[in-house]
Protein backbone atom coordinates (compact mmCIF):
# COMPACT_ATOMS: atom_id res chain seq x y z
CA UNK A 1 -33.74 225.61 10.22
CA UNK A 2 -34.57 223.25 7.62
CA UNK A 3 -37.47 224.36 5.23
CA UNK A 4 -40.63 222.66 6.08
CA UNK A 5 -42.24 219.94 3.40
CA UNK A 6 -45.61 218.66 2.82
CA UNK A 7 -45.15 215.38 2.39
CA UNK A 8 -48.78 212.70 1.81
CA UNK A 9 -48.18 209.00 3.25
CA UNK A 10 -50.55 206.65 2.23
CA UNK A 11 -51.38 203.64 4.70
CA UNK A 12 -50.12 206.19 7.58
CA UNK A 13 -52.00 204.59 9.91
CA UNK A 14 -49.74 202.07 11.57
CA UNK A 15 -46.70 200.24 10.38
CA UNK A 16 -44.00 201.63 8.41
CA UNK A 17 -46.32 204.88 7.15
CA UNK A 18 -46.95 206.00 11.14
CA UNK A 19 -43.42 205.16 12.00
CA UNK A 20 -42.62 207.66 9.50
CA UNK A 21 -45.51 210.42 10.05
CA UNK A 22 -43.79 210.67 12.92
CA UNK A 23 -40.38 211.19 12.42
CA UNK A 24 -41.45 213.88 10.10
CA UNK A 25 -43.44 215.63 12.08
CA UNK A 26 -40.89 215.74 15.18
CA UNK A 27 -38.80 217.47 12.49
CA UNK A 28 -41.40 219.97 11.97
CA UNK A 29 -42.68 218.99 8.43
CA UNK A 30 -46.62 218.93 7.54
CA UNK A 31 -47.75 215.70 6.87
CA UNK A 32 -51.20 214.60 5.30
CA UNK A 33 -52.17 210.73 6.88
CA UNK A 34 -54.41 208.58 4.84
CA UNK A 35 -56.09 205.72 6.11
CA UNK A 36 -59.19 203.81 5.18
CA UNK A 37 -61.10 203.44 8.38
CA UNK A 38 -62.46 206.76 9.80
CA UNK A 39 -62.00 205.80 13.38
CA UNK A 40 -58.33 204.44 13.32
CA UNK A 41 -57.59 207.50 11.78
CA UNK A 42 -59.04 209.98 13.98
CA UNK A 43 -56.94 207.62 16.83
CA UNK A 44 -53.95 208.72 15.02
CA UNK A 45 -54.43 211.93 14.49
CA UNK A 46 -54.83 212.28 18.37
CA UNK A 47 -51.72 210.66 18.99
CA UNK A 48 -49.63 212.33 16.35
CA UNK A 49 -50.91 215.72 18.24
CA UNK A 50 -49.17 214.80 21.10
CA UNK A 51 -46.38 215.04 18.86
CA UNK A 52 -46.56 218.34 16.91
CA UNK A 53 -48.64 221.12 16.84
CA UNK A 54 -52.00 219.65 14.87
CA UNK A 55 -51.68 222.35 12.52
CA UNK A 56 -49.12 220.39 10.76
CA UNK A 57 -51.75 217.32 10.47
CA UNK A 58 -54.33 216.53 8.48
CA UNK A 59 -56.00 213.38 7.39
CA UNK A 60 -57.70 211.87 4.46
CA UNK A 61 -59.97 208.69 4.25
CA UNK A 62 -59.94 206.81 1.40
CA UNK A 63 -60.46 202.97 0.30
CA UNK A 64 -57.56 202.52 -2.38
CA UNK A 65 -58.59 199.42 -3.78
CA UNK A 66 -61.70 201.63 -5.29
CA UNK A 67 -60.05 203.85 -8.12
CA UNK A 68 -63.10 206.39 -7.67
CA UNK A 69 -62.36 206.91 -3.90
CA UNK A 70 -58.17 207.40 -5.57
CA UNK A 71 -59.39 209.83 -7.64
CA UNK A 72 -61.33 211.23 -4.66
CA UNK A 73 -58.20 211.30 -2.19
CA UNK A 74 -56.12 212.98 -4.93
CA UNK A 75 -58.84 215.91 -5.61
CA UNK A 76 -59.07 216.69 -1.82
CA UNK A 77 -55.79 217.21 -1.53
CA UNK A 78 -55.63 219.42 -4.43
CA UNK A 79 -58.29 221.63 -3.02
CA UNK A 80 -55.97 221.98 -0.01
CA UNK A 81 -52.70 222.40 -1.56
CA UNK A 82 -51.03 224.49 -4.80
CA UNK A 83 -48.10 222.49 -4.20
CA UNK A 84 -46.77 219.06 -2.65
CA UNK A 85 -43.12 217.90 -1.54
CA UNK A 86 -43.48 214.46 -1.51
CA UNK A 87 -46.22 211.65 -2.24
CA UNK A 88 -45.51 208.38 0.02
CA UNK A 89 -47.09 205.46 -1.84
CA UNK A 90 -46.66 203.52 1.49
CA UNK A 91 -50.08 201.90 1.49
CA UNK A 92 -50.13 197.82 0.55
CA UNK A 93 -51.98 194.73 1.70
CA UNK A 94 -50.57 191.27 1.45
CA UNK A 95 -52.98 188.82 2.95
CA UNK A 96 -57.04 189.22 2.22
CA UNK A 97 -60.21 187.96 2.75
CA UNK A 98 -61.33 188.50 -0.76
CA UNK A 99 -59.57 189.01 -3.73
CA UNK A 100 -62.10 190.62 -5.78
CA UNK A 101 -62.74 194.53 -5.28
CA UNK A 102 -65.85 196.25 -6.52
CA UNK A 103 -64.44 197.51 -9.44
CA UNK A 104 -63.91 194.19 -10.76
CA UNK A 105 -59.67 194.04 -10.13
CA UNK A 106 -57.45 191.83 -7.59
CA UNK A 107 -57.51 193.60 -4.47
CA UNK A 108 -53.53 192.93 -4.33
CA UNK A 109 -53.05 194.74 -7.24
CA UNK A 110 -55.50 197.04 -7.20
CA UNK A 111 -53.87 198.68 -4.17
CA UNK A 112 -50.45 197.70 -4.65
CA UNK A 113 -49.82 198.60 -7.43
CA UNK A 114 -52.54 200.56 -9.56
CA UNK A 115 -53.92 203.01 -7.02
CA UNK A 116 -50.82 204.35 -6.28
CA UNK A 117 -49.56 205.10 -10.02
CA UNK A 118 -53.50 206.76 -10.52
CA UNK A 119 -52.35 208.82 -7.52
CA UNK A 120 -49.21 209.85 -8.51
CA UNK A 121 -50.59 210.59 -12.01
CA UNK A 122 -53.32 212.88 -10.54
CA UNK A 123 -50.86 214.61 -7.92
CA UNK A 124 -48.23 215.50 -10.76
CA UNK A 125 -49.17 219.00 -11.18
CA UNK A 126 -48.21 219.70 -7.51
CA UNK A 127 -45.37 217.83 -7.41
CA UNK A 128 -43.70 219.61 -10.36
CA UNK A 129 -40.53 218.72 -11.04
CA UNK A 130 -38.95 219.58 -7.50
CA UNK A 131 -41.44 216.92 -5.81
CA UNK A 132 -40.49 213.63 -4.98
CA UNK A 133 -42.32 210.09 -5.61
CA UNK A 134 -41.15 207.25 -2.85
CA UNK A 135 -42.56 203.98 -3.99
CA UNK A 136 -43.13 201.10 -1.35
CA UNK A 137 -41.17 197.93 -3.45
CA UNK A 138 -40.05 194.86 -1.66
CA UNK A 139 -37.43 192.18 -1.69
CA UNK A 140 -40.40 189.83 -2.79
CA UNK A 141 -40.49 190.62 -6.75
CA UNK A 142 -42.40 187.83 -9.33
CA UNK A 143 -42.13 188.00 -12.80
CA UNK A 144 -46.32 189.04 -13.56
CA UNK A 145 -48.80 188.68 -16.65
CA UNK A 146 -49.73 192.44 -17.41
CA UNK A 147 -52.94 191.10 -18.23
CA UNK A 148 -53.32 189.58 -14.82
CA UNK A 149 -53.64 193.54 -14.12
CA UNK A 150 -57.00 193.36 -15.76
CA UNK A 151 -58.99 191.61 -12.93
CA UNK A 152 -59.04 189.17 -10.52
CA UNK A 153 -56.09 187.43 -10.91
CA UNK A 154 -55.78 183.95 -8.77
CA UNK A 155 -52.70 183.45 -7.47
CA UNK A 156 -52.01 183.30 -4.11
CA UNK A 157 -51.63 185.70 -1.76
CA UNK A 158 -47.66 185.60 -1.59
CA UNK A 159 -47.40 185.41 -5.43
CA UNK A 160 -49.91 188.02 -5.92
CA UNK A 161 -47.84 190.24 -3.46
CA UNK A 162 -44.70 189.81 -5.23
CA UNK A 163 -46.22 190.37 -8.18
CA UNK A 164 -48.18 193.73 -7.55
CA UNK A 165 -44.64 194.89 -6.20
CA UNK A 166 -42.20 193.79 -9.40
CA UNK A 167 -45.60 195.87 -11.10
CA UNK A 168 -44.94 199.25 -9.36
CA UNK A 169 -41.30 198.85 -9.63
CA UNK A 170 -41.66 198.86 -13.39
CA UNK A 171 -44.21 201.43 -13.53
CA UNK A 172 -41.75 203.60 -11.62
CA UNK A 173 -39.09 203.03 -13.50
CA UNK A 174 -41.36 203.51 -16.82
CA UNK A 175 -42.76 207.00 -15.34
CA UNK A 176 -38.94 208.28 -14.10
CA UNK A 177 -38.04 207.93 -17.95
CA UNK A 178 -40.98 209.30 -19.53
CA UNK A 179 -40.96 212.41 -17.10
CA UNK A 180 -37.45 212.79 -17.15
CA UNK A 181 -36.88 216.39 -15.78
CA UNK A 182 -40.12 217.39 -16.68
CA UNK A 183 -41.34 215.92 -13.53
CA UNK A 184 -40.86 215.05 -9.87
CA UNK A 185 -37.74 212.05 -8.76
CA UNK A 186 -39.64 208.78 -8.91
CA UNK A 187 -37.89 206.46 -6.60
CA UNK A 188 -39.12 202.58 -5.53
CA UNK A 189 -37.34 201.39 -2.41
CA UNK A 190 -37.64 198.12 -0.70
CA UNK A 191 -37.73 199.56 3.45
CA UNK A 192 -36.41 196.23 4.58
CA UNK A 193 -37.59 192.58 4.87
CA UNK A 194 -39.65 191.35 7.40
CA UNK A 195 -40.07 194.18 9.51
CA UNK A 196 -42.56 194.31 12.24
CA UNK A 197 -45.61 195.46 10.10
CA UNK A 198 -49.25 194.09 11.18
CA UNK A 199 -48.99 192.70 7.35
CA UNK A 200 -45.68 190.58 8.27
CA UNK A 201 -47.25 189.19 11.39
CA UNK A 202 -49.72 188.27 9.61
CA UNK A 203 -48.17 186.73 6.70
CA UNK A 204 -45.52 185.11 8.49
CA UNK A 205 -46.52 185.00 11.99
CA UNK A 206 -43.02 186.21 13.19
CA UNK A 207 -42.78 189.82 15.07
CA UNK A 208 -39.85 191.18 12.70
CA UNK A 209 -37.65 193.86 13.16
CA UNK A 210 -38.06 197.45 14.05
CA UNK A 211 -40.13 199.41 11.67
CA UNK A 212 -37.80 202.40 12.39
CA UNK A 213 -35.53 201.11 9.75
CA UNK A 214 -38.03 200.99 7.04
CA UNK A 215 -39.37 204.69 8.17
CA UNK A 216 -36.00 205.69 8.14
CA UNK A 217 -35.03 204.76 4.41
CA UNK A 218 -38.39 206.67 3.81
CA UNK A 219 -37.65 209.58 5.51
CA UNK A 220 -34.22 209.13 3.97
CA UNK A 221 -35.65 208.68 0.34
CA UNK A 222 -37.85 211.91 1.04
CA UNK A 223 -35.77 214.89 2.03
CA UNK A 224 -31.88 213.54 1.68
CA UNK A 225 -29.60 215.01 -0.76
CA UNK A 226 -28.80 211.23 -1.45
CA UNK A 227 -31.97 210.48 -3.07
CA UNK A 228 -31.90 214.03 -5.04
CA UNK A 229 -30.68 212.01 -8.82
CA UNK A 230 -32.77 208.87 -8.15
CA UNK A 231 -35.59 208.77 -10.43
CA UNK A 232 -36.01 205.61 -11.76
CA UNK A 233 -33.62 203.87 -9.34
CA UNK A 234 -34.17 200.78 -6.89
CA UNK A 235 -33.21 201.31 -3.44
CA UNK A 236 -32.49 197.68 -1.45
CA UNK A 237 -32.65 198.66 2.14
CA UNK A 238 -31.79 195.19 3.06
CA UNK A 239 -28.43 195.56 1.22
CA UNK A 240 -28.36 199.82 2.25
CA UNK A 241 -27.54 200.90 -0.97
CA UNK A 242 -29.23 201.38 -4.80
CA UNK A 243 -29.06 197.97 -6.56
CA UNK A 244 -30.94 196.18 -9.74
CA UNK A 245 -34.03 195.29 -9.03
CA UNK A 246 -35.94 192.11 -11.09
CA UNK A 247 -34.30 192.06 -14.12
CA UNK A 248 -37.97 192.83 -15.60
CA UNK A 249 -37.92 196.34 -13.90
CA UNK A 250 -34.99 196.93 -16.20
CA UNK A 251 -36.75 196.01 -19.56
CA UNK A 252 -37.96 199.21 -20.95
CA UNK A 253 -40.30 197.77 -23.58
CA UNK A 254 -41.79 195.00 -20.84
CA UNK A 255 -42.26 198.26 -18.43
CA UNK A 256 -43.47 199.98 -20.84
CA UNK A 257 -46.58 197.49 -21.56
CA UNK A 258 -47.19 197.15 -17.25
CA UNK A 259 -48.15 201.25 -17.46
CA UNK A 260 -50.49 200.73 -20.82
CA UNK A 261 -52.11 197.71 -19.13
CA UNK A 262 -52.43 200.04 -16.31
CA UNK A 263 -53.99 202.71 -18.30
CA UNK A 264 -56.15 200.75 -19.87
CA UNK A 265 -57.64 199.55 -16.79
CA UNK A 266 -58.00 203.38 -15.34
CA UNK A 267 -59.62 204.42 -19.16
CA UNK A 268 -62.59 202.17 -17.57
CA UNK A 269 -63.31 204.21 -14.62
CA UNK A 270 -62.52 208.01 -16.40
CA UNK A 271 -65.23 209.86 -17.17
């Protein structure tokens, strides 16, 4: 019997992040879903129970493009839990109505890429360093203005997405070397292009592929023995194997001013 996890996917409720709630519940592992909208989410919940036993669910609503509500998500689940497995930073938009969030940031980047690193920041202590940190990347990575991080930034909505992404595949890579073994394996990992996501359909009006693949890399990146030494590492599902990402993710010193940027953004909602 393999030891049970508790594993937090954000964006778990459809696409790639319920594709891969449940494969790891069928294999008996608790898993927190996050959504945004209190109704789809209760939905999901009801259909994951036909699934596994809804002890091993709960759910969490949260709007990650407000850093409060972040802060919010991370705090509840700390009132649950002493400990977490693994955080899945699955949640991402790629087209949007508006651009501008409340908080004054780019929507694309204020949930692409910024939520999740205040996220994994704020989950750390439960994580430890046995915990693991699966970062949604993509094929799609744009060389970015850290300062663009600041507010609303406007590019399009392709640019912007390719952007946000090269962002949190430099802040992971930043995070993995700063933590070293201090802290939990910080991994980003591209789950395929053009699979059939809502947010491809949209984007690109095509159906894609099956979304198994990406929630199997996932799955994959979370539990496998494979993934156990890949802090800081790239994993290109399209090619199946660890690869470079944008030669940008590689530059320590450029990484290293995305997370300040980052943190100087999150020193204006702290306390």
């Amino acid at each position: 019997m393999k030891m049970q996890k508790t594993i937090l996917i954000t964006g778990s409720t459809d696409g790639i992040g319920f594709e891969t709630a449940k494969i790891l519940l069928s294999q008996g592992h608790k898993v927190l879903v996050h959504g945004r909208n209190p109704a789809k989410l209760e939905k999901v919940v009801n259909e994951l129970s036909s699934i596994a036993d809804s002890s091993l669910i709960e759910s969490y609503v949260a709007d990650l493009s407000i850093m409060a509500e972040v802060d919010k998500l991370a705090s509840e689940v700390a009132a649950k839990h002493n400990s977490l497995d693994v955080l899945i930073n699955n949640a991402g938009v790629f087209r949007v109505s508006t651009t501008s969030t409340p908080d004054n940031l780019d929507l694309r980047f204020a949930v692409n890429t910024i939520a999740p690193y205040l996220l994994t920041k704020k989950l750390l202590p439960l994580l430890g360093n046995s915990g693991r940190v699966v970062n949604l990347s993509s094929a799609a990575q744009a060389p970015l203005n850290p300062q663009d991080l600041k507010g609303v930034s406007g590019q399009s909505d392709g640019m912007a997405y390719a952007q946000s992404k090269l962002a949190l595949t430099m802040w992971t890579a930043a995070m993995a070397e700063s933590l070293g073994y201090e802290g939990p394996m910080v991994v980003a990992v591209n789950p395929a292009s053009m699979l059939g996501s809502k947010m491809v359909k949209e984007a690109y009006g095509v159906d894609g592929a099956d979304l198994r693949i990406g929630a199997d890399i996932l799955c994959r990146a979370a539990l496998s023995e494979e993934f156990a030494d890949a802090s800081g590492k790239y994993f290109d599902n399209d090619s199946g194997r660890f690869s470079s990402p944008h030669p940008n993710a590689m530059n320590a010193q450029k990484c290293a001013e995305v997370v300040s940027v980052i943190e100087s953004v999150l020193d204006r909602f702290s306390n």
